[in-house]
PDB file of N, CA and C in Angstrom:
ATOM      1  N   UNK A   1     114.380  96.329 105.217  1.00  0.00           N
ATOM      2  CA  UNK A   1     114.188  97.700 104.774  1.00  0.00           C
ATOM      3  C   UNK A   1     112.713  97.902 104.414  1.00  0.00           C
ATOM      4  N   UNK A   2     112.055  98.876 104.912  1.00  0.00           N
ATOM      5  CA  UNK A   2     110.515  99.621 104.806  1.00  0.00           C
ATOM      6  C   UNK A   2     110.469  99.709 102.694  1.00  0.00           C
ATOM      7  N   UNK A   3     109.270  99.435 102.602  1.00  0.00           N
ATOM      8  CA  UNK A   3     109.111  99.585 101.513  1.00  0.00           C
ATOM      9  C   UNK A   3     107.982 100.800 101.506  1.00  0.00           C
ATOM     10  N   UNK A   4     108.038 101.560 100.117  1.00  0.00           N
ATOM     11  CA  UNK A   4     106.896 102.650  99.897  1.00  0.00           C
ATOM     12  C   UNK A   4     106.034 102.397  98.689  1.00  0.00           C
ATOM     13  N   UNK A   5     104.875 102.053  98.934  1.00  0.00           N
ATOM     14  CA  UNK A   5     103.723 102.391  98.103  1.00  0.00           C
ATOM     15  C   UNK A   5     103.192 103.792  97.864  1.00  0.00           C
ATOM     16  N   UNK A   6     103.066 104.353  96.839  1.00  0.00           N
ATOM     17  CA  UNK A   6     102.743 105.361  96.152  1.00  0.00           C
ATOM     18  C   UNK A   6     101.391 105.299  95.307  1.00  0.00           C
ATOM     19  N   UNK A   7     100.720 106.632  96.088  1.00  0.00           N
ATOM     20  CA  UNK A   7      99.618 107.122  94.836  1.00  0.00           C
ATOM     21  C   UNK A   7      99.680 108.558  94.470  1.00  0.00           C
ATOM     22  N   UNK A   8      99.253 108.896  93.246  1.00  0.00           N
ATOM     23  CA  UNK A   8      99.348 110.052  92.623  1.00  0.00           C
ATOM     24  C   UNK A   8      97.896 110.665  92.542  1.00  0.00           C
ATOM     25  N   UNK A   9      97.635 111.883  92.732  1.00  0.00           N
ATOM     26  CA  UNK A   9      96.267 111.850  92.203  1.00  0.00           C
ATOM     27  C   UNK A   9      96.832 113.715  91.725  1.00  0.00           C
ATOM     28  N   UNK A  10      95.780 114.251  90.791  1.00  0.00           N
ATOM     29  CA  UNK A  10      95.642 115.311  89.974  1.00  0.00           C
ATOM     30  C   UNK A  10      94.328 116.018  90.251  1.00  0.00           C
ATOM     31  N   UNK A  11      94.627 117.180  90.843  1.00  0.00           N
ATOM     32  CA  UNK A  11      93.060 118.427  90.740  1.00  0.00           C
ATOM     33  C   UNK A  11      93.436 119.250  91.042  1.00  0.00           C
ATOM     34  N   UNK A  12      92.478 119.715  89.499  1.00  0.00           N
ATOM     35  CA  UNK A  12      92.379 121.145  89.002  1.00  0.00           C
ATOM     36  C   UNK A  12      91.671 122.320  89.681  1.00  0.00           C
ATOM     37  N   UNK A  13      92.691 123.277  89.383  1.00  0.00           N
ATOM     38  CA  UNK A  13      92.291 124.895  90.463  1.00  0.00           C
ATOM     39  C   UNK A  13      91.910 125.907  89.013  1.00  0.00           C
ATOM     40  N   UNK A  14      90.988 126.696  89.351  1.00  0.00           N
ATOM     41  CA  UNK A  14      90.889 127.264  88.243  1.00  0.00           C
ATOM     42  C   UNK A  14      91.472 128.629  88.321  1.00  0.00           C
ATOM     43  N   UNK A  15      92.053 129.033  89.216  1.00  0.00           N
ATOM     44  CA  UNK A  15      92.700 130.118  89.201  1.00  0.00           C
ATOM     45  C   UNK A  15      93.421 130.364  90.347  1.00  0.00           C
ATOM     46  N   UNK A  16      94.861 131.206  90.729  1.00  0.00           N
ATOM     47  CA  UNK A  16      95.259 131.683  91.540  1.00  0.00           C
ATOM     48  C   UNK A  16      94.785 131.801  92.595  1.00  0.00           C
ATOM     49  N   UNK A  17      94.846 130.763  94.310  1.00  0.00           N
ATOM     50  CA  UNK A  17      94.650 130.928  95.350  1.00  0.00           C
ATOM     51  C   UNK A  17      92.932 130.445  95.745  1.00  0.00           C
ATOM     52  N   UNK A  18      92.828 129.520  94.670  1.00  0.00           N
ATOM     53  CA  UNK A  18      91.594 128.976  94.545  1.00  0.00           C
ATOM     54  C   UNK A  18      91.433 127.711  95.196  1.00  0.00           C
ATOM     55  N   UNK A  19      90.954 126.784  96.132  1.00  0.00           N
ATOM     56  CA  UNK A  19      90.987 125.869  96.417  1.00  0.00           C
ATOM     57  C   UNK A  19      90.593 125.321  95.138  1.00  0.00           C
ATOM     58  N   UNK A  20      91.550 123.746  95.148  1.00  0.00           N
ATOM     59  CA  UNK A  20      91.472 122.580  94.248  1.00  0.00           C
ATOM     60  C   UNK A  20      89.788 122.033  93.754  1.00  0.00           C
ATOM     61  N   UNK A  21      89.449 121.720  92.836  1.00  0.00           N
ATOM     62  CA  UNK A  21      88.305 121.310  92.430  1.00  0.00           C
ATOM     63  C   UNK A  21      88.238 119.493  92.751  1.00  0.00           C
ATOM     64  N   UNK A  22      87.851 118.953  93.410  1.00  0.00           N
ATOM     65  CA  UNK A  22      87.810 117.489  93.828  1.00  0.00           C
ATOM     66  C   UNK A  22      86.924 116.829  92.610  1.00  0.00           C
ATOM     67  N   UNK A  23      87.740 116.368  91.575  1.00  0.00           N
ATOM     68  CA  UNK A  23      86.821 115.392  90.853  1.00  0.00           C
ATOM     69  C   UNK A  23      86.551 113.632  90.878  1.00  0.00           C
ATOM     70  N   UNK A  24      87.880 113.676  91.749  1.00  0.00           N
ATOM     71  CA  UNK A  24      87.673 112.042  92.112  1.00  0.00           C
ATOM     72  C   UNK A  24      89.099 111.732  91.461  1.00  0.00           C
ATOM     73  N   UNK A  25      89.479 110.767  91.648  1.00  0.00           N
ATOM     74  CA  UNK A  25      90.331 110.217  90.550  1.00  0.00           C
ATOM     75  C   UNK A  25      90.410 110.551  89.288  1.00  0.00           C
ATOM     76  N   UNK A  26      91.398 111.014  88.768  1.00  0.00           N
ATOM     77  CA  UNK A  26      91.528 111.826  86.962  1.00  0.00           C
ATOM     78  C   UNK A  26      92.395 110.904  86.810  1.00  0.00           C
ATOM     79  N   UNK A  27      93.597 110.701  87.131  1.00  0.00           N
ATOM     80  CA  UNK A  27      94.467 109.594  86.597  1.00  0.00           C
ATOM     81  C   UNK A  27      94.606 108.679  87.737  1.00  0.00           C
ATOM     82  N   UNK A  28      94.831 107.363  87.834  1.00  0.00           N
ATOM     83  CA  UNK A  28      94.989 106.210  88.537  1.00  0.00           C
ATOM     84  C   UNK A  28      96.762 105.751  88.713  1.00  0.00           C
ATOM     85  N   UNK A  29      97.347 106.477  88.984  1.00  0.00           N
ATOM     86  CA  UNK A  29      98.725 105.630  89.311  1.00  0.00           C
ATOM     87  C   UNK A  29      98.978 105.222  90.578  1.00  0.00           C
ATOM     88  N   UNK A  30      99.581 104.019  90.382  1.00  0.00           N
ATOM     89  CA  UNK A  30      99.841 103.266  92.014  1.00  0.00           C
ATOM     90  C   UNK A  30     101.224 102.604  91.781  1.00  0.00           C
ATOM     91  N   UNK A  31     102.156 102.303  92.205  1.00  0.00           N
ATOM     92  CA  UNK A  31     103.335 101.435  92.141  1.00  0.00           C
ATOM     93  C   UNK A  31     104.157 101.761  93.718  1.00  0.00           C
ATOM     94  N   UNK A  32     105.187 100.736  93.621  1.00  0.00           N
ATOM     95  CA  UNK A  32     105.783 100.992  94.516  1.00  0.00           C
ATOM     96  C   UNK A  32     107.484 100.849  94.464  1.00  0.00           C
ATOM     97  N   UNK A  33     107.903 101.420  95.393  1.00  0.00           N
ATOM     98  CA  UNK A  33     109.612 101.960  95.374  1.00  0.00           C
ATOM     99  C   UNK A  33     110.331 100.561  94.732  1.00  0.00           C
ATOM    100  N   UNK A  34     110.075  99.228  94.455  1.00  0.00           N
ATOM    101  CA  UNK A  34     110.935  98.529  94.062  1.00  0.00           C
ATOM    102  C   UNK A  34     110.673  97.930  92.651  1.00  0.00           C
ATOM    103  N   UNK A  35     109.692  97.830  92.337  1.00  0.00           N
ATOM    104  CA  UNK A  35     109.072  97.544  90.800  1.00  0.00           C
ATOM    105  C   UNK A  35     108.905  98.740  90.096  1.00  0.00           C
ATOM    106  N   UNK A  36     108.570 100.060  90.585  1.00  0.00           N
ATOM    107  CA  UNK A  36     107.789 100.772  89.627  1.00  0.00           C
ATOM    108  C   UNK A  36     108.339 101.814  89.470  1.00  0.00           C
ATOM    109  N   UNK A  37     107.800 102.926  88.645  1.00  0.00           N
ATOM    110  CA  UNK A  37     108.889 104.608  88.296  1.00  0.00           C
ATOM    111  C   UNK A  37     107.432 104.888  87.939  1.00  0.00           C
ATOM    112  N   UNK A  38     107.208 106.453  87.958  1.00  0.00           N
ATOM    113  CA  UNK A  38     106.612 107.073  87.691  1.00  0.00           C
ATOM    114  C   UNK A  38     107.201 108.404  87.839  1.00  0.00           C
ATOM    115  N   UNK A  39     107.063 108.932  86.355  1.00  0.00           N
ATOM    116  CA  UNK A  39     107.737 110.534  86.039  1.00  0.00           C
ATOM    117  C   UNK A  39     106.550 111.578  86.411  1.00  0.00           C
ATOM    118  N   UNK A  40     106.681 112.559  87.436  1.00  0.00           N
ATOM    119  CA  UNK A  40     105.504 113.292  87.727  1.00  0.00           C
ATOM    120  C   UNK A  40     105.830 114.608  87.591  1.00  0.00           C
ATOM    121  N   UNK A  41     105.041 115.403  86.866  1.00  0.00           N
ATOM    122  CA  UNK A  41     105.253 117.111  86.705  1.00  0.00           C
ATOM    123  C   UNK A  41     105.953 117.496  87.957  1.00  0.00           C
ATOM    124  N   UNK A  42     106.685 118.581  87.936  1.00  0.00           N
ATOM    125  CA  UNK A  42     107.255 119.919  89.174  1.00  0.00           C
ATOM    126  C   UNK A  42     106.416 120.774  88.997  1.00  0.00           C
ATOM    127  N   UNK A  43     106.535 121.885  90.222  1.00  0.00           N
ATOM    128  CA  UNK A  43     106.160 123.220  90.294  1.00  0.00           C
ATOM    129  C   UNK A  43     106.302 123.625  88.969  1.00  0.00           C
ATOM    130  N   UNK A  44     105.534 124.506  88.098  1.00  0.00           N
ATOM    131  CA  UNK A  44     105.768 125.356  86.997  1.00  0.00           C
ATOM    132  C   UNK A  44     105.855 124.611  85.476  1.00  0.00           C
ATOM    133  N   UNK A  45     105.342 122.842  85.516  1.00  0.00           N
ATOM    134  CA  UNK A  45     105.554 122.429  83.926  1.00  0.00           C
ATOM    135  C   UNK A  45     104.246 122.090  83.606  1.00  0.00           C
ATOM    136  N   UNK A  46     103.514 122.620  82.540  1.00  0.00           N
ATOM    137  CA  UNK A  46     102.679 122.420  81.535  1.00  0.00           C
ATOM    138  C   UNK A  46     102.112 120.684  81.544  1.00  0.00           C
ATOM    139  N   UNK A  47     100.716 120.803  82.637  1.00  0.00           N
ATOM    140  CA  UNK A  47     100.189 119.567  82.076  1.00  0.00           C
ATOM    141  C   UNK A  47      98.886 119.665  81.307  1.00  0.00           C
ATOM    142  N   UNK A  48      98.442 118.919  80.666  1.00  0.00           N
ATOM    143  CA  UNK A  48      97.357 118.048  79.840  1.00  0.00           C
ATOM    144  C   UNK A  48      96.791 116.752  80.070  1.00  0.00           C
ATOM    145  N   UNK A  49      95.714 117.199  80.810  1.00  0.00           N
ATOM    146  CA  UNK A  49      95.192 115.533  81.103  1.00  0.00           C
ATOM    147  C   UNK A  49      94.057 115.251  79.985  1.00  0.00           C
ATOM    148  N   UNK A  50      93.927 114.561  79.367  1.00  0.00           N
ATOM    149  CA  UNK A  50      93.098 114.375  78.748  1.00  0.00           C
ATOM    150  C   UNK A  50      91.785 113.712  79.364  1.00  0.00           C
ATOM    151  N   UNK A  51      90.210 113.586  78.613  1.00  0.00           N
ATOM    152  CA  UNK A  51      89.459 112.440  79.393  1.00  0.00           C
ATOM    153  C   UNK A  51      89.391 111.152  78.854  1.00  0.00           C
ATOM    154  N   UNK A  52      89.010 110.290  79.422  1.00  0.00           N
ATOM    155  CA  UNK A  52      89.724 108.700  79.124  1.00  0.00           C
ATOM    156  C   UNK A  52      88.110 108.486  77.879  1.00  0.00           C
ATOM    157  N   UNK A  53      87.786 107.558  77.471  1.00  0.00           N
ATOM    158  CA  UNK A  53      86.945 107.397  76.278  1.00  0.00           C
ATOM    159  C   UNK A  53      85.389 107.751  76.941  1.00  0.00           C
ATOM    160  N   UNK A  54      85.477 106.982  77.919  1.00  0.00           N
ATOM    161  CA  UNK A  54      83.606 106.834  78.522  1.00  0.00           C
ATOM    162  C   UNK A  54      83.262 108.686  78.708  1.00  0.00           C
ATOM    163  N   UNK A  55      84.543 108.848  79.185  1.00  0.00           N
ATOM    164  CA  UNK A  55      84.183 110.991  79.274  1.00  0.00           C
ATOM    165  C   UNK A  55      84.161 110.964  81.077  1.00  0.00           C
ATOM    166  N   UNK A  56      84.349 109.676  82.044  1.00  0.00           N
ATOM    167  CA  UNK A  56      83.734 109.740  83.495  1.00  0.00           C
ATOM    168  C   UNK A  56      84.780 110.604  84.117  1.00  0.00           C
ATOM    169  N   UNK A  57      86.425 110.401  83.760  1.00  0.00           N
ATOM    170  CA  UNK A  57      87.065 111.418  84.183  1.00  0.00           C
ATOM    171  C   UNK A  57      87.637 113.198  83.946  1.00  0.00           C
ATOM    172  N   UNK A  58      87.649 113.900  84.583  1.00  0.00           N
ATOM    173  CA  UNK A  58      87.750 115.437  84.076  1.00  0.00           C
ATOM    174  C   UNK A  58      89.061 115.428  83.290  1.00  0.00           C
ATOM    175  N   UNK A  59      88.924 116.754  82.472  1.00  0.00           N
ATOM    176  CA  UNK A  59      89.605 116.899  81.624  1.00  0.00           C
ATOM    177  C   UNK A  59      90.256 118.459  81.579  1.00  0.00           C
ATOM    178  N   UNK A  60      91.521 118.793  81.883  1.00  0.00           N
ATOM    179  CA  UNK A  60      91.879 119.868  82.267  1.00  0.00           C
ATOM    180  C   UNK A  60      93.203 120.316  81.598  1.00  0.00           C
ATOM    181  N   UNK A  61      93.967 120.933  81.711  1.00  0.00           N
ATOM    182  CA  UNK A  61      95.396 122.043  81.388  1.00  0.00           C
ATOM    183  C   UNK A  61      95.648 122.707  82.003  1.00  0.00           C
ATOM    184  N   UNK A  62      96.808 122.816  82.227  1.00  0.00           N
ATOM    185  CA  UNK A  62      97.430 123.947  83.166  1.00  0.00           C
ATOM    186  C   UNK A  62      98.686 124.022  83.643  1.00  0.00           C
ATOM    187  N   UNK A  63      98.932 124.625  84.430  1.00  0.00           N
ATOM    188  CA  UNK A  63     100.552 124.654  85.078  1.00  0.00           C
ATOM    189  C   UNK A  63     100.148 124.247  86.598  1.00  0.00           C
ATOM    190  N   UNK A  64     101.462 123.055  86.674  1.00  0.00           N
ATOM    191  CA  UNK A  64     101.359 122.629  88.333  1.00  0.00           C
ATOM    192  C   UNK A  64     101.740 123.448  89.212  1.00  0.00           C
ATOM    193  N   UNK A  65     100.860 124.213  90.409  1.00  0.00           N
ATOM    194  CA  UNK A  65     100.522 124.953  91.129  1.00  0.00           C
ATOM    195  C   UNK A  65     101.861 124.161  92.445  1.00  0.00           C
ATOM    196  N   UNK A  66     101.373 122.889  92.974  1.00  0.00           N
ATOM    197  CA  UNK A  66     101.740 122.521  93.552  1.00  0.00           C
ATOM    198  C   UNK A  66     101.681 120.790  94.120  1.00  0.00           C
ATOM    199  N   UNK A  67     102.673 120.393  94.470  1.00  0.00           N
ATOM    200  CA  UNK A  67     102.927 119.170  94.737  1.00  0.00           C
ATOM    201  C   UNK A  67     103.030 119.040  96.436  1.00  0.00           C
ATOM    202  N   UNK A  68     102.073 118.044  97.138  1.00  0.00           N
ATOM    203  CA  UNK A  68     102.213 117.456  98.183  1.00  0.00           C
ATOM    204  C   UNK A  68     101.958 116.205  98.479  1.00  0.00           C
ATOM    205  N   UNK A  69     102.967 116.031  99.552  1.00  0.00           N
ATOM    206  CA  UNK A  69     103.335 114.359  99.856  1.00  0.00           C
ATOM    207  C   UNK A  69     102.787 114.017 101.083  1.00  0.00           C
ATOM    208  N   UNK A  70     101.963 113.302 101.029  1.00  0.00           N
ATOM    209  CA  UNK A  70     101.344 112.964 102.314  1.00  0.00           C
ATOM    210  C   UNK A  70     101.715 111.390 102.596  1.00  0.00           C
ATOM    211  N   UNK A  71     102.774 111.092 103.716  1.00  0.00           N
ATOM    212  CA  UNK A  71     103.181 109.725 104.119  1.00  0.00           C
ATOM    213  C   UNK A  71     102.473 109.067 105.666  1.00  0.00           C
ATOM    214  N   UNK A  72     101.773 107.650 105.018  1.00  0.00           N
ATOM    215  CA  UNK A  72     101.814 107.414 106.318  1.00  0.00           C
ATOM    216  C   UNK A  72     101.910 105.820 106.558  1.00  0.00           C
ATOM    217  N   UNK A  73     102.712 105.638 107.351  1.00  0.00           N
ATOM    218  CA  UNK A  73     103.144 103.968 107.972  1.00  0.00           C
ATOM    219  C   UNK A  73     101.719 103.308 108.109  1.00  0.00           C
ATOM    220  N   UNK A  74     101.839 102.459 107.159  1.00  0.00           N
ATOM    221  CA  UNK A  74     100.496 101.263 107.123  1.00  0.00           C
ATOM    222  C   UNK A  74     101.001  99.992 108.365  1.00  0.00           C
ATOM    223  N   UNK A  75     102.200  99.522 108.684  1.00  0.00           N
ATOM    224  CA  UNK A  75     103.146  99.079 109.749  1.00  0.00           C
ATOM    225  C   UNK A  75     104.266  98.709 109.521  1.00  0.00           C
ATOM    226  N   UNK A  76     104.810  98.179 110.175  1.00  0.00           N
ATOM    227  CA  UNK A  76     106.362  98.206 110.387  1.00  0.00           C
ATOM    228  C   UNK A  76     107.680  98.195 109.301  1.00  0.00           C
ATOM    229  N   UNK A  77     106.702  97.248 108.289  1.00  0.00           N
ATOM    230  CA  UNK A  77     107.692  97.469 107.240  1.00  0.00           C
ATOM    231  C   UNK A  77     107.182  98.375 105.800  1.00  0.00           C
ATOM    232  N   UNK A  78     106.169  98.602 106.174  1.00  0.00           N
ATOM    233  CA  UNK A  78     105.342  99.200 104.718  1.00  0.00           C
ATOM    234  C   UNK A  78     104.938 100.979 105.093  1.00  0.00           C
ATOM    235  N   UNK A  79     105.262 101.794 104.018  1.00  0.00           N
ATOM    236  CA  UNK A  79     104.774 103.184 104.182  1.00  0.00           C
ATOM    237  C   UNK A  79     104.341 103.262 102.777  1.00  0.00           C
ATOM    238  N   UNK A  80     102.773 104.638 103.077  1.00  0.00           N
ATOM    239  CA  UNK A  80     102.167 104.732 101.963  1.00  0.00           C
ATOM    240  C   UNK A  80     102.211 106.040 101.597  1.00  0.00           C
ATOM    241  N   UNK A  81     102.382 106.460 100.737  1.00  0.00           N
ATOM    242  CA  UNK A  81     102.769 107.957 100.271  1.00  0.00           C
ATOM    243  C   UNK A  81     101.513 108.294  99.256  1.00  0.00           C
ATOM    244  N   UNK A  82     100.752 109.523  99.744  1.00  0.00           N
ATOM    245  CA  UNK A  82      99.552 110.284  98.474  1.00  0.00           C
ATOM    246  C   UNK A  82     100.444 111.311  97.953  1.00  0.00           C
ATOM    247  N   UNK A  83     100.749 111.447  96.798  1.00  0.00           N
ATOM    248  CA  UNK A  83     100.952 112.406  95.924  1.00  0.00           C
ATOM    249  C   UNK A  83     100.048 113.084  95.544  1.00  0.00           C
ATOM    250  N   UNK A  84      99.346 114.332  95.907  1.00  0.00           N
ATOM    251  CA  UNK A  84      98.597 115.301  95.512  1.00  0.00           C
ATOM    252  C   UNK A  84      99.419 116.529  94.945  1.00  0.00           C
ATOM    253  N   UNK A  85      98.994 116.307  93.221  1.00  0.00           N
ATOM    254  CA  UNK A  85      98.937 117.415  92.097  1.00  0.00           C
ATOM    255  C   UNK A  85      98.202 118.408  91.953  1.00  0.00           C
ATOM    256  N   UNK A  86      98.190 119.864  91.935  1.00  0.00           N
ATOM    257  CA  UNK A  86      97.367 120.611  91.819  1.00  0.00           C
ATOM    258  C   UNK A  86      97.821 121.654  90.544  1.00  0.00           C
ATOM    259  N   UNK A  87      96.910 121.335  89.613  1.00  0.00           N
ATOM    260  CA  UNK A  87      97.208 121.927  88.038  1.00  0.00           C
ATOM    261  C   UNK A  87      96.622 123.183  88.018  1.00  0.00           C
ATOM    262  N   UNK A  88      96.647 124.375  87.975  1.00  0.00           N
ATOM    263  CA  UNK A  88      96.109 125.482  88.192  1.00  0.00           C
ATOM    264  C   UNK A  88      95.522 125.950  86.446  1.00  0.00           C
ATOM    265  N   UNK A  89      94.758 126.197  86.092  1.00  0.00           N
ATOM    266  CA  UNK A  89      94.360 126.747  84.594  1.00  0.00           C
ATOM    267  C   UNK A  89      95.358 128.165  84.237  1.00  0.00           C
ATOM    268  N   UNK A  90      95.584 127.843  83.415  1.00  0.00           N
ATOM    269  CA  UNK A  90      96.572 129.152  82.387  1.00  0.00           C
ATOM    270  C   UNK A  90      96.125 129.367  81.260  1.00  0.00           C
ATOM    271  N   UNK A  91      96.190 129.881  80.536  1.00  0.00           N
ATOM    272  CA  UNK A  91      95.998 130.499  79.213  1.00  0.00           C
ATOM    273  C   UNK A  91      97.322 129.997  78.428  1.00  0.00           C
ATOM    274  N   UNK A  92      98.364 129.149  77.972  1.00  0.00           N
ATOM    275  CA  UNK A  92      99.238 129.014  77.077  1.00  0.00           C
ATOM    276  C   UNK A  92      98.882 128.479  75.688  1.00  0.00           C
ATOM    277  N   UNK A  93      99.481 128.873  75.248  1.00  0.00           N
ATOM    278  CA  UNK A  93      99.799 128.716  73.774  1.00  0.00           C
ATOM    279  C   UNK A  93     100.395 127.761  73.547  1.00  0.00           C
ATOM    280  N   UNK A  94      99.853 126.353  73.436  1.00  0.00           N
ATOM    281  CA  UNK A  94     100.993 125.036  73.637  1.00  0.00           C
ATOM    282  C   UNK A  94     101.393 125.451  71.925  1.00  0.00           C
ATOM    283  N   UNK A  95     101.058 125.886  71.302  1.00  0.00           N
ATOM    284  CA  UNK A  95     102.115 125.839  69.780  1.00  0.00           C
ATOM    285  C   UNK A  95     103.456 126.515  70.580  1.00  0.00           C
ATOM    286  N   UNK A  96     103.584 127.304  71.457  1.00  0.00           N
ATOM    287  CA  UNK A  96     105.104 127.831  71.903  1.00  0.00           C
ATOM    288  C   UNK A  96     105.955 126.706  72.703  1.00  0.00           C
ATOM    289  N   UNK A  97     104.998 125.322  72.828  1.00  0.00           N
ATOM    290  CA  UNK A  97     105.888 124.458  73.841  1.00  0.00           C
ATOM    291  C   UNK A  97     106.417 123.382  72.978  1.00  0.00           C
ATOM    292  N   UNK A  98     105.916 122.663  72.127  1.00  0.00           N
ATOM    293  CA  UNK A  98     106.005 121.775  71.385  1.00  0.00           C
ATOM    294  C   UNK A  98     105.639 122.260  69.592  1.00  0.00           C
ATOM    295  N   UNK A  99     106.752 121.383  69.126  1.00  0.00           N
ATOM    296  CA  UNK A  99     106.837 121.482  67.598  1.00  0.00           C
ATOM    297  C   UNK A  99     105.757 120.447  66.762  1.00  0.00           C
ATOM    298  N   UNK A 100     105.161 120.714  66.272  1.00  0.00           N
ATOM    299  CA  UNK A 100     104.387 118.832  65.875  1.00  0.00           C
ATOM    300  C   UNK A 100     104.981 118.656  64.560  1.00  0.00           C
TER     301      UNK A 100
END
């Protein structure tokens, strides 16, 4: 049975019908279909990326615009899947999403 390697990557749109802003890598996830899980936003849920300490990666909010899967057979038994996130900027009021 084919196994799948997975990457995720995240970039930010700053508004409605805006092409994605390319900052490079913002978050680093990699795993694959038999060791690993990774929980990833849908269409329409509230993310927060923060920037990591040095400040090298961007730092954004927003609602996920959209999710695409780009697969492609590395060979016969291995396929590699890009997860491209696109967080669009919103204006919310995270005090209406979470209680602290």
């Amino acid at each position: 049975m084919p196994g799948i390697k997975y990457s995720i990557d995240y970039q930010e749109a700053t508004g409605s019908g805006t092409r994605p802003i390319d900052d490079g890598e913002v978050i680093g996830i990699r795993f694959d279909d038999e060791n690993g899980f990774a929980l990833i936003p849908n269409v329409g849920d509230y993310v927060h990326i923060g920037s990591d300490p040095s400040g090298q990666r961007a730092e954004f909010a927003g609602v996920v615009r959209s999710r695409s899967f780009f697969y492609q057979r590395t060979d016969e038994e291995t396929v590699f899947c890009h997860v491209n996130i696109v967080v669009e900027h919103s204006e919310i009021d995270t005090g209406l999403l979470i209680k602290e």
